[in-house]
PDB file of N, CA and C in Angstrom:
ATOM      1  N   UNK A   1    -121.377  81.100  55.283  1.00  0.00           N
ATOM      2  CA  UNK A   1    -120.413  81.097  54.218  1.00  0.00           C
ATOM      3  C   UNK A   1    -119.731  79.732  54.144  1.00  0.00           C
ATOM      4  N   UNK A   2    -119.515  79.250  52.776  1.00  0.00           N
ATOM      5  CA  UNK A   2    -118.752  78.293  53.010  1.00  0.00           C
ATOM      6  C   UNK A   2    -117.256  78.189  52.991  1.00  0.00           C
ATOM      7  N   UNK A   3    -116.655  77.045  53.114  1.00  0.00           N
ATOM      8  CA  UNK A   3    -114.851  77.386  53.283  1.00  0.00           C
ATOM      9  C   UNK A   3    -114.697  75.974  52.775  1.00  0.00           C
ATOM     10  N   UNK A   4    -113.314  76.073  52.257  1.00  0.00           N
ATOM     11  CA  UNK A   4    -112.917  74.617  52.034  1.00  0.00           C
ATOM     12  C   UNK A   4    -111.568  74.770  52.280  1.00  0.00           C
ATOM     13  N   UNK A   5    -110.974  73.648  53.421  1.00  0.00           N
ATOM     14  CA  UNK A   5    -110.150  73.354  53.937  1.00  0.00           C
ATOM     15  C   UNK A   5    -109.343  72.171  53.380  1.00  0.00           C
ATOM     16  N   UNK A   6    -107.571  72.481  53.232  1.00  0.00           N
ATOM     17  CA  UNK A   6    -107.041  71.309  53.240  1.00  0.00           C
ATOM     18  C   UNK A   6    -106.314  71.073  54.350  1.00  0.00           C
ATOM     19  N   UNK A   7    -106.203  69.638  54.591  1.00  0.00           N
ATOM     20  CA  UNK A   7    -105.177  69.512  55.728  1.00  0.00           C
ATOM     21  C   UNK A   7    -104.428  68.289  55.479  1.00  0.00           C
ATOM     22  N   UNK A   8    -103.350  68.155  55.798  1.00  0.00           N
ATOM     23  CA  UNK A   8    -102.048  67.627  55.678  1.00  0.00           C
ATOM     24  C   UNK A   8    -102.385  66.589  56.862  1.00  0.00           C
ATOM     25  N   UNK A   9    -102.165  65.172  56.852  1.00  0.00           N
ATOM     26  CA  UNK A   9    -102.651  64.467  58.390  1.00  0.00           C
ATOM     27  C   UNK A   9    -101.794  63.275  57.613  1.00  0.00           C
ATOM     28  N   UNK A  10    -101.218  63.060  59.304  1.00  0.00           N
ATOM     29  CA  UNK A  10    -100.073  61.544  59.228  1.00  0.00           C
ATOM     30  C   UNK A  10    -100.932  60.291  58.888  1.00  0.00           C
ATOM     31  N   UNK A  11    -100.747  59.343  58.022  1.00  0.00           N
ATOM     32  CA  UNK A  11    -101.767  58.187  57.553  1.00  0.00           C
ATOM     33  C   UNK A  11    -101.337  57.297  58.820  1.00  0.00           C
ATOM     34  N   UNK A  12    -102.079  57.730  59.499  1.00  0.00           N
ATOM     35  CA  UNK A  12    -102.119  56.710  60.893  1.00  0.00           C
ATOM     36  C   UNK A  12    -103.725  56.141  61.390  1.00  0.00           C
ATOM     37  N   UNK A  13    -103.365  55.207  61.745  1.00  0.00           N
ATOM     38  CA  UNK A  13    -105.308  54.899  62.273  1.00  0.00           C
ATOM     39  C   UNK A  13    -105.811  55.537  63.666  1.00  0.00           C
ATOM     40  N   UNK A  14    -106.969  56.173  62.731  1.00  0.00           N
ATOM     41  CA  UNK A  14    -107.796  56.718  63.593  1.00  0.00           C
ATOM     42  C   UNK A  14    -107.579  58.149  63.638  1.00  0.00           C
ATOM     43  N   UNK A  15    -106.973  58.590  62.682  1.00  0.00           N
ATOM     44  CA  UNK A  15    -106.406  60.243  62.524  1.00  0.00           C
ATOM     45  C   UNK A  15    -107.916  60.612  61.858  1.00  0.00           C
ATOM     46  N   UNK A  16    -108.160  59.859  60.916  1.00  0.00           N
ATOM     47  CA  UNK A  16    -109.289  60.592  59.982  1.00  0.00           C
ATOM     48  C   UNK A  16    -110.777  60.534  61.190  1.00  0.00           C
ATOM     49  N   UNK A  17    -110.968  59.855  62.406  1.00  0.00           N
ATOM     50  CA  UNK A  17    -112.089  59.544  63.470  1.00  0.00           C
ATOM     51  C   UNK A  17    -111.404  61.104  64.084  1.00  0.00           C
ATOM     52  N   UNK A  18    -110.340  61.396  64.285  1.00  0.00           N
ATOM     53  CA  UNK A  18    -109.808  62.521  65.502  1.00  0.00           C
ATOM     54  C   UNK A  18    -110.458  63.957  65.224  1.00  0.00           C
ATOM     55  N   UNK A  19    -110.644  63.838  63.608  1.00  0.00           N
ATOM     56  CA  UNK A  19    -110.511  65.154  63.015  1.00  0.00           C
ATOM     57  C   UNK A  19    -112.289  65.452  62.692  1.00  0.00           C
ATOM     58  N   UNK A  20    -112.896  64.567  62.171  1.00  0.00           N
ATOM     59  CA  UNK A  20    -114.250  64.096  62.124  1.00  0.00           C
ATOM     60  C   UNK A  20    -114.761  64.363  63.732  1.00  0.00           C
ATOM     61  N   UNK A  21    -114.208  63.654  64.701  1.00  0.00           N
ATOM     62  CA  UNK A  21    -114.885  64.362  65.742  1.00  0.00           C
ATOM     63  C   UNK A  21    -114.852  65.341  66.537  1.00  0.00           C
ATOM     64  N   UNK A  22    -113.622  65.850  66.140  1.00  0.00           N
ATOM     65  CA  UNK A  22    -113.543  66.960  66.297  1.00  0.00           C
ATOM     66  C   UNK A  22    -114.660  68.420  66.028  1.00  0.00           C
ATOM     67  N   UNK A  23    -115.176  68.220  64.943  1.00  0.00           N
ATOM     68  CA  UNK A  23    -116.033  68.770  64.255  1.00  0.00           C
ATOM     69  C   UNK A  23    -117.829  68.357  64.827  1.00  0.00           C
ATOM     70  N   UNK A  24    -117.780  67.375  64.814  1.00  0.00           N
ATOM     71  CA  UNK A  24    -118.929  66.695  65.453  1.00  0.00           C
ATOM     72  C   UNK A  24    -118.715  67.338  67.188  1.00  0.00           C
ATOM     73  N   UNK A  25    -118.102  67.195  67.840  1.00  0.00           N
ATOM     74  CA  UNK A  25    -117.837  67.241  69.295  1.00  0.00           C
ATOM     75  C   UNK A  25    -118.562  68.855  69.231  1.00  0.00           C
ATOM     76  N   UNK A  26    -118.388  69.723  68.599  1.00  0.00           N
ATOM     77  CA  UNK A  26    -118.433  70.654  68.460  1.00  0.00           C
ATOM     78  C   UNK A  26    -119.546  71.848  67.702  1.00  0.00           C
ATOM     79  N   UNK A  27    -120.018  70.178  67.163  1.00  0.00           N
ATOM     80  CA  UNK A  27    -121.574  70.985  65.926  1.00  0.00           C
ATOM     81  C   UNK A  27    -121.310  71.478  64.947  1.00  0.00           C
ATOM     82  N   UNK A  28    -120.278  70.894  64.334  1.00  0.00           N
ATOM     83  CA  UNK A  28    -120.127  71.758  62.940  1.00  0.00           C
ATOM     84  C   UNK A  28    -120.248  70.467  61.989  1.00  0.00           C
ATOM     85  N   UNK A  29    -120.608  70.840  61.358  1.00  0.00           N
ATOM     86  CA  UNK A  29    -121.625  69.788  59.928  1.00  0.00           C
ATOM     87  C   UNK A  29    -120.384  69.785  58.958  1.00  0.00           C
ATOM     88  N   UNK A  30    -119.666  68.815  58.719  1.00  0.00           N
ATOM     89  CA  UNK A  30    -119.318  68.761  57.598  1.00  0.00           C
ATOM     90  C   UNK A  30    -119.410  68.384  56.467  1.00  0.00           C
ATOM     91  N   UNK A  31    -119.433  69.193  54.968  1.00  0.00           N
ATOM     92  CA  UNK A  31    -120.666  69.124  54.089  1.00  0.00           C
ATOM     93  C   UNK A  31    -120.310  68.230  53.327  1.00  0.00           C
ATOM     94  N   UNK A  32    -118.979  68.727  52.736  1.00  0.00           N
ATOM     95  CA  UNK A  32    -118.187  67.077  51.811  1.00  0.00           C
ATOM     96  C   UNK A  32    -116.605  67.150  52.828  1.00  0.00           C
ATOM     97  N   UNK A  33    -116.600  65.328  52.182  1.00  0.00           N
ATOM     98  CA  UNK A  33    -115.007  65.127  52.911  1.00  0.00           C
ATOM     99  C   UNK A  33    -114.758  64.444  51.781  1.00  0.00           C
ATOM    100  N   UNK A  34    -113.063  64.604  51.654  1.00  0.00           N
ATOM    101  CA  UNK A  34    -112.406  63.805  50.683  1.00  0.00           C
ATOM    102  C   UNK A  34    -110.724  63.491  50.878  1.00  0.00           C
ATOM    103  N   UNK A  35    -110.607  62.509  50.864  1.00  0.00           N
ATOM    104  CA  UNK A  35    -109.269  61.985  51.473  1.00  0.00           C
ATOM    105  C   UNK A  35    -108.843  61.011  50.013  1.00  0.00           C
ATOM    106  N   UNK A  36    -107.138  61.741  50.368  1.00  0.00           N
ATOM    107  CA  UNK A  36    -106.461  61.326  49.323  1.00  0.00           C
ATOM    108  C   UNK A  36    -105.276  61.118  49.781  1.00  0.00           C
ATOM    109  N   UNK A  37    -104.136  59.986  48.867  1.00  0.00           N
ATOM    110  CA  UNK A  37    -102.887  59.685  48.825  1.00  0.00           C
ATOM    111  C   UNK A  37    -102.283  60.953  48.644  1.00  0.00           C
ATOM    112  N   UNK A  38    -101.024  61.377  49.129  1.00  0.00           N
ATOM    113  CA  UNK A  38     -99.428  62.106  48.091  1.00  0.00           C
ATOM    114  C   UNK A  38     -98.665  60.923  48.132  1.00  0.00           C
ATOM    115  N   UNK A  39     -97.738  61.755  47.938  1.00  0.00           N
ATOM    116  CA  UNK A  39     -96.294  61.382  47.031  1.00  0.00           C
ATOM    117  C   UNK A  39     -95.275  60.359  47.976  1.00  0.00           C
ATOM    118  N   UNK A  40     -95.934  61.287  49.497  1.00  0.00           N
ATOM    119  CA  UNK A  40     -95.195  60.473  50.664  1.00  0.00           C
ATOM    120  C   UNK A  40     -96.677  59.513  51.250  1.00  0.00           C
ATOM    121  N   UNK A  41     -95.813  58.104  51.344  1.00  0.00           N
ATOM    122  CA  UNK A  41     -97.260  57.399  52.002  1.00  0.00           C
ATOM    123  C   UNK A  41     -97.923  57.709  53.146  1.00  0.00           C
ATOM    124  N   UNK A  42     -96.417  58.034  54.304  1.00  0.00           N
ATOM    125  CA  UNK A  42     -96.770  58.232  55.509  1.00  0.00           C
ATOM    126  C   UNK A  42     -98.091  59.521  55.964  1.00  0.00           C
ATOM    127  N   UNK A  43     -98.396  59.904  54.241  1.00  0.00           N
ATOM    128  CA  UNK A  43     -98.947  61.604  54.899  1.00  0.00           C
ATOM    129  C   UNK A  43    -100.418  61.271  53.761  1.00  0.00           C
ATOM    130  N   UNK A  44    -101.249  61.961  54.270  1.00  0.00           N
ATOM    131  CA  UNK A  44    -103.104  62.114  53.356  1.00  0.00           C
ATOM    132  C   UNK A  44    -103.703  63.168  53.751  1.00  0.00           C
ATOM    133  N   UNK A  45    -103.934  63.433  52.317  1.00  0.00           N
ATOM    134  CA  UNK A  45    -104.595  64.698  52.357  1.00  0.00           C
ATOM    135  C   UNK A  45    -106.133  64.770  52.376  1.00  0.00           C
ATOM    136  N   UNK A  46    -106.987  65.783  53.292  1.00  0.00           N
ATOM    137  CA  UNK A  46    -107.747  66.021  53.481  1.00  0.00           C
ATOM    138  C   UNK A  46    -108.252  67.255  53.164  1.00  0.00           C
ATOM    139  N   UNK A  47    -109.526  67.026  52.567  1.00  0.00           N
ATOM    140  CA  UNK A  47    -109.759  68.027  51.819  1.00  0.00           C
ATOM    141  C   UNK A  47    -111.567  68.215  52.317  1.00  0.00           C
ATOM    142  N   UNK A  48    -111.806  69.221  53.289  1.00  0.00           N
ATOM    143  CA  UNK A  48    -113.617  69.510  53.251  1.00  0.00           C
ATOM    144  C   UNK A  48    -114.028  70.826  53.353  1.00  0.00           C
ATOM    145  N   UNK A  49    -115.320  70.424  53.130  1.00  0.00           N
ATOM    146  CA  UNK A  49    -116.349  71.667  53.494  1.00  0.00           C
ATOM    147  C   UNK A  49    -116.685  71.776  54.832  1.00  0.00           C
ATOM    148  N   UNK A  50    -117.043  72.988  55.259  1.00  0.00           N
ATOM    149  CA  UNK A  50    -117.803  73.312  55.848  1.00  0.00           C
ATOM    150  C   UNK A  50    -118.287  74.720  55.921  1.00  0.00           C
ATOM    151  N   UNK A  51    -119.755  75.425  56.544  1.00  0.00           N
ATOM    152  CA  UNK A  51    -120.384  75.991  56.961  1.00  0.00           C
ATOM    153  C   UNK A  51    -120.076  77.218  57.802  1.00  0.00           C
ATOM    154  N   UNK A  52    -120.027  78.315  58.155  1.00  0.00           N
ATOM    155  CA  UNK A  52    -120.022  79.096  59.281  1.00  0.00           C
ATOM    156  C   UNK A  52    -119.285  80.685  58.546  1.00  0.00           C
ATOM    157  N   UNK A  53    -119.453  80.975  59.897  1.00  0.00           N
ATOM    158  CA  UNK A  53    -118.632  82.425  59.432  1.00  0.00           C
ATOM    159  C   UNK A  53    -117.420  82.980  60.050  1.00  0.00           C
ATOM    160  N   UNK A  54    -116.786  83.755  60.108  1.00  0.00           N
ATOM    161  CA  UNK A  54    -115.308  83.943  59.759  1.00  0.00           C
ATOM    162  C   UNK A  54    -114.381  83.517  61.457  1.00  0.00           C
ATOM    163  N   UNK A  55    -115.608  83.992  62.203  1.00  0.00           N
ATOM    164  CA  UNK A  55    -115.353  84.219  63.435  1.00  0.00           C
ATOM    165  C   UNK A  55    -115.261  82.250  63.946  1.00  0.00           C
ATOM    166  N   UNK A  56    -116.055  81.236  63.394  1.00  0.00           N
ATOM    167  CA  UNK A  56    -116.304  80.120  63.710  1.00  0.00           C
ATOM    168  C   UNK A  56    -115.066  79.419  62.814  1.00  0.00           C
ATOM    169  N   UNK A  57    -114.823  79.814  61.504  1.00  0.00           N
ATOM    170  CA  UNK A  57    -113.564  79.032  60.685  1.00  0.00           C
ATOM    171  C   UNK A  57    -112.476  79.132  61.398  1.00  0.00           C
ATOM    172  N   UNK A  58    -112.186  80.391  62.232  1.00  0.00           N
ATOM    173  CA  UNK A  58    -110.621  80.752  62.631  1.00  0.00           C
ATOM    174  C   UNK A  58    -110.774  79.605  63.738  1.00  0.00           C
ATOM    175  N   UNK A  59    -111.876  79.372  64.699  1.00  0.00           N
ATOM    176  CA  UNK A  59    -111.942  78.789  65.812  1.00  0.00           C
ATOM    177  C   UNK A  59    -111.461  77.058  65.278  1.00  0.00           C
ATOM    178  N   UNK A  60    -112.353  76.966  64.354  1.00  0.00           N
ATOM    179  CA  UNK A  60    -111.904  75.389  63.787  1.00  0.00           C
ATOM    180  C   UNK A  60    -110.320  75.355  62.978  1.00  0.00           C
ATOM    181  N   UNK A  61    -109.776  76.031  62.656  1.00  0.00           N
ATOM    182  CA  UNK A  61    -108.383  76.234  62.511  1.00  0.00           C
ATOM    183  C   UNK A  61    -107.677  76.077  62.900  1.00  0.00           C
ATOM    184  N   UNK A  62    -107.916  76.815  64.858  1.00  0.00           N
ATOM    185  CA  UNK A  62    -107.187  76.926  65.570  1.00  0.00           C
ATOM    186  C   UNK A  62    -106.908  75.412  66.371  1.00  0.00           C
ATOM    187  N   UNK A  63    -108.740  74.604  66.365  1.00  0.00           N
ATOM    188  CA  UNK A  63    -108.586  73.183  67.272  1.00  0.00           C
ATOM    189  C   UNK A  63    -107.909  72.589  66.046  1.00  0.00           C
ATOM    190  N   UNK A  64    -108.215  72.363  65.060  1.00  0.00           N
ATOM    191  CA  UNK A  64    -107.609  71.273  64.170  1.00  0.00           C
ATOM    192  C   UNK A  64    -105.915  71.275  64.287  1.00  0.00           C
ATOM    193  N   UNK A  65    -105.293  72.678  64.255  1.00  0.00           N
ATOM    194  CA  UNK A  65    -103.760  72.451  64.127  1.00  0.00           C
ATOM    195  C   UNK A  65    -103.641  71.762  65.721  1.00  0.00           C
ATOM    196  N   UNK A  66    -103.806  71.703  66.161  1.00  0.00           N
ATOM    197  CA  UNK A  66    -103.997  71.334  67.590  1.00  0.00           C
ATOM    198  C   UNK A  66    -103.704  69.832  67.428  1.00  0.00           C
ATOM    199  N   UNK A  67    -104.497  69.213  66.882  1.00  0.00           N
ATOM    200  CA  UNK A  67    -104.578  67.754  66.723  1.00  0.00           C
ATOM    201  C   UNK A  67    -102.995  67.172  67.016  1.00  0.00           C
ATOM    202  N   UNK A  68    -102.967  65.916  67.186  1.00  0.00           N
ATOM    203  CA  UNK A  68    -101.050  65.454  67.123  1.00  0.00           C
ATOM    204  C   UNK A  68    -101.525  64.686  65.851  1.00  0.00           C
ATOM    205  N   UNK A  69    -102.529  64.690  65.239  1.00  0.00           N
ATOM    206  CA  UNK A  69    -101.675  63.913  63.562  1.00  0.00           C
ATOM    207  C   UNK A  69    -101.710  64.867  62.241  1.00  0.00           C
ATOM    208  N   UNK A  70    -102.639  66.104  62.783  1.00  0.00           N
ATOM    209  CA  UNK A  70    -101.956  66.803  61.921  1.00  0.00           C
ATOM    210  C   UNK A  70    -101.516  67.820  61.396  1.00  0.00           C
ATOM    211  N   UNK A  71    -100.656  67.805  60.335  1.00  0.00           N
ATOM    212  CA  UNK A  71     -99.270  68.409  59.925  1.00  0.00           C
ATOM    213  C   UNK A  71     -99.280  70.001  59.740  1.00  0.00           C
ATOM    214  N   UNK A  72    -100.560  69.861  58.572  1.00  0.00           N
ATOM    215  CA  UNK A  72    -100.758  71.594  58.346  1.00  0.00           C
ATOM    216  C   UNK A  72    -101.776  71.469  57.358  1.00  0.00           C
ATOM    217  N   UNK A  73    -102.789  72.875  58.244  1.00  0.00           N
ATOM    218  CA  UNK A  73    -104.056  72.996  57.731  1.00  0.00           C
ATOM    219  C   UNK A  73    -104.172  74.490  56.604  1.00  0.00           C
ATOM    220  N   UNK A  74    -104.577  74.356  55.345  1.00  0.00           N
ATOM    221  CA  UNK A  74    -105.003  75.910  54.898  1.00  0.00           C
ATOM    222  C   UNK A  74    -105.875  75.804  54.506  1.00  0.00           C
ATOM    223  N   UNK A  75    -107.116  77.095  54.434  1.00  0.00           N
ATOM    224  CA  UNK A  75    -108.126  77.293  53.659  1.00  0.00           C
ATOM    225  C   UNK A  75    -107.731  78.075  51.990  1.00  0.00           C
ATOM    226  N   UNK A  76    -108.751  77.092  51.250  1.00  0.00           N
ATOM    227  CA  UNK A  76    -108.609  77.612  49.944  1.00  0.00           C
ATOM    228  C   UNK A  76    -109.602  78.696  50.150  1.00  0.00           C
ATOM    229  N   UNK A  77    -109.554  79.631  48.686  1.00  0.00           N
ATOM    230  CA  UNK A  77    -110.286  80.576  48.799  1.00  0.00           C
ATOM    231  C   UNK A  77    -111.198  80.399  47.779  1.00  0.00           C
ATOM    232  N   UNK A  78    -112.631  80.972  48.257  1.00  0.00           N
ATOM    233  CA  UNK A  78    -113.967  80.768  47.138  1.00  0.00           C
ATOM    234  C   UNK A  78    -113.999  82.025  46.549  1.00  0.00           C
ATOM    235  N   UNK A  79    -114.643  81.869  44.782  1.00  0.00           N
ATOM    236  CA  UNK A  79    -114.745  82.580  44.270  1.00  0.00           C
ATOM    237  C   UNK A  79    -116.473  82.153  43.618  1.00  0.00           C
ATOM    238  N   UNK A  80    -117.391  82.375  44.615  1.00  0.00           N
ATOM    239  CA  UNK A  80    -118.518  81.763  43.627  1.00  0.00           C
ATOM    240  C   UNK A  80    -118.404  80.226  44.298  1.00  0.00           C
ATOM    241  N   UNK A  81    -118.442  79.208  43.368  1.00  0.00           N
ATOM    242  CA  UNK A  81    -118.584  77.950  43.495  1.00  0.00           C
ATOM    243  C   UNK A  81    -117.221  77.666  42.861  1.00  0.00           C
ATOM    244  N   UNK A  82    -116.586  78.112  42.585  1.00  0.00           N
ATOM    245  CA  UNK A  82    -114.751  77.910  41.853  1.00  0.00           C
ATOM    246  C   UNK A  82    -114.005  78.164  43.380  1.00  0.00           C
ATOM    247  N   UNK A  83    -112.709  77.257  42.731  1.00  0.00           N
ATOM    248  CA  UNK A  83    -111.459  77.691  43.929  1.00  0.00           C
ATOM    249  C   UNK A  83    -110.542  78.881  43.066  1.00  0.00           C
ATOM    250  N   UNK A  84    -110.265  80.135  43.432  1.00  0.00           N
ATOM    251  CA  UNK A  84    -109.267  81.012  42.857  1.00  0.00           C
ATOM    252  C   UNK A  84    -108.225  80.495  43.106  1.00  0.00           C
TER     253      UNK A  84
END
């Protein structure tokens, strides 16, 4: 199944390598990544895919909030190939 995740991460160097290998360290393929500015500089949003099933998303949930850069992670929800 797929999932698409956003996450909230401090624009610091080497936050976007922490989170990436995180995923890699671990074998999970990530399918698209996309990183963007807000409103506050100090903060970028991250936005990906990935792969697995319900039991493997909660697990990557659980390491990512983990991280120290970042802030706060949610999954959007799929409807098809649309976000509801």
């Amino acid at each position: 199944m797929r999932h698409t995740l956003s996450i909230l991460l401090q624009n610091e160097a080497g936050a976007l390598v922490r989170v990436a290998g995180l995923f890699a360290a671990r074998s999970h393929n990530i399918d698209s990544l996309t990183v963007a500015a807000t409103n506050d500089p100090a903060i970028s949003q991250l936005t990906l895919v990935v792969h697995g099933d319900e039991d493997t998303l909660e697990q990557i949930l659980r390491q990512t909030r983990k991280l120290i850069d970042v802030l706060d992670v949610i999954t959007l929800s799929l409807v098809g190939d649309t976000v509801a």
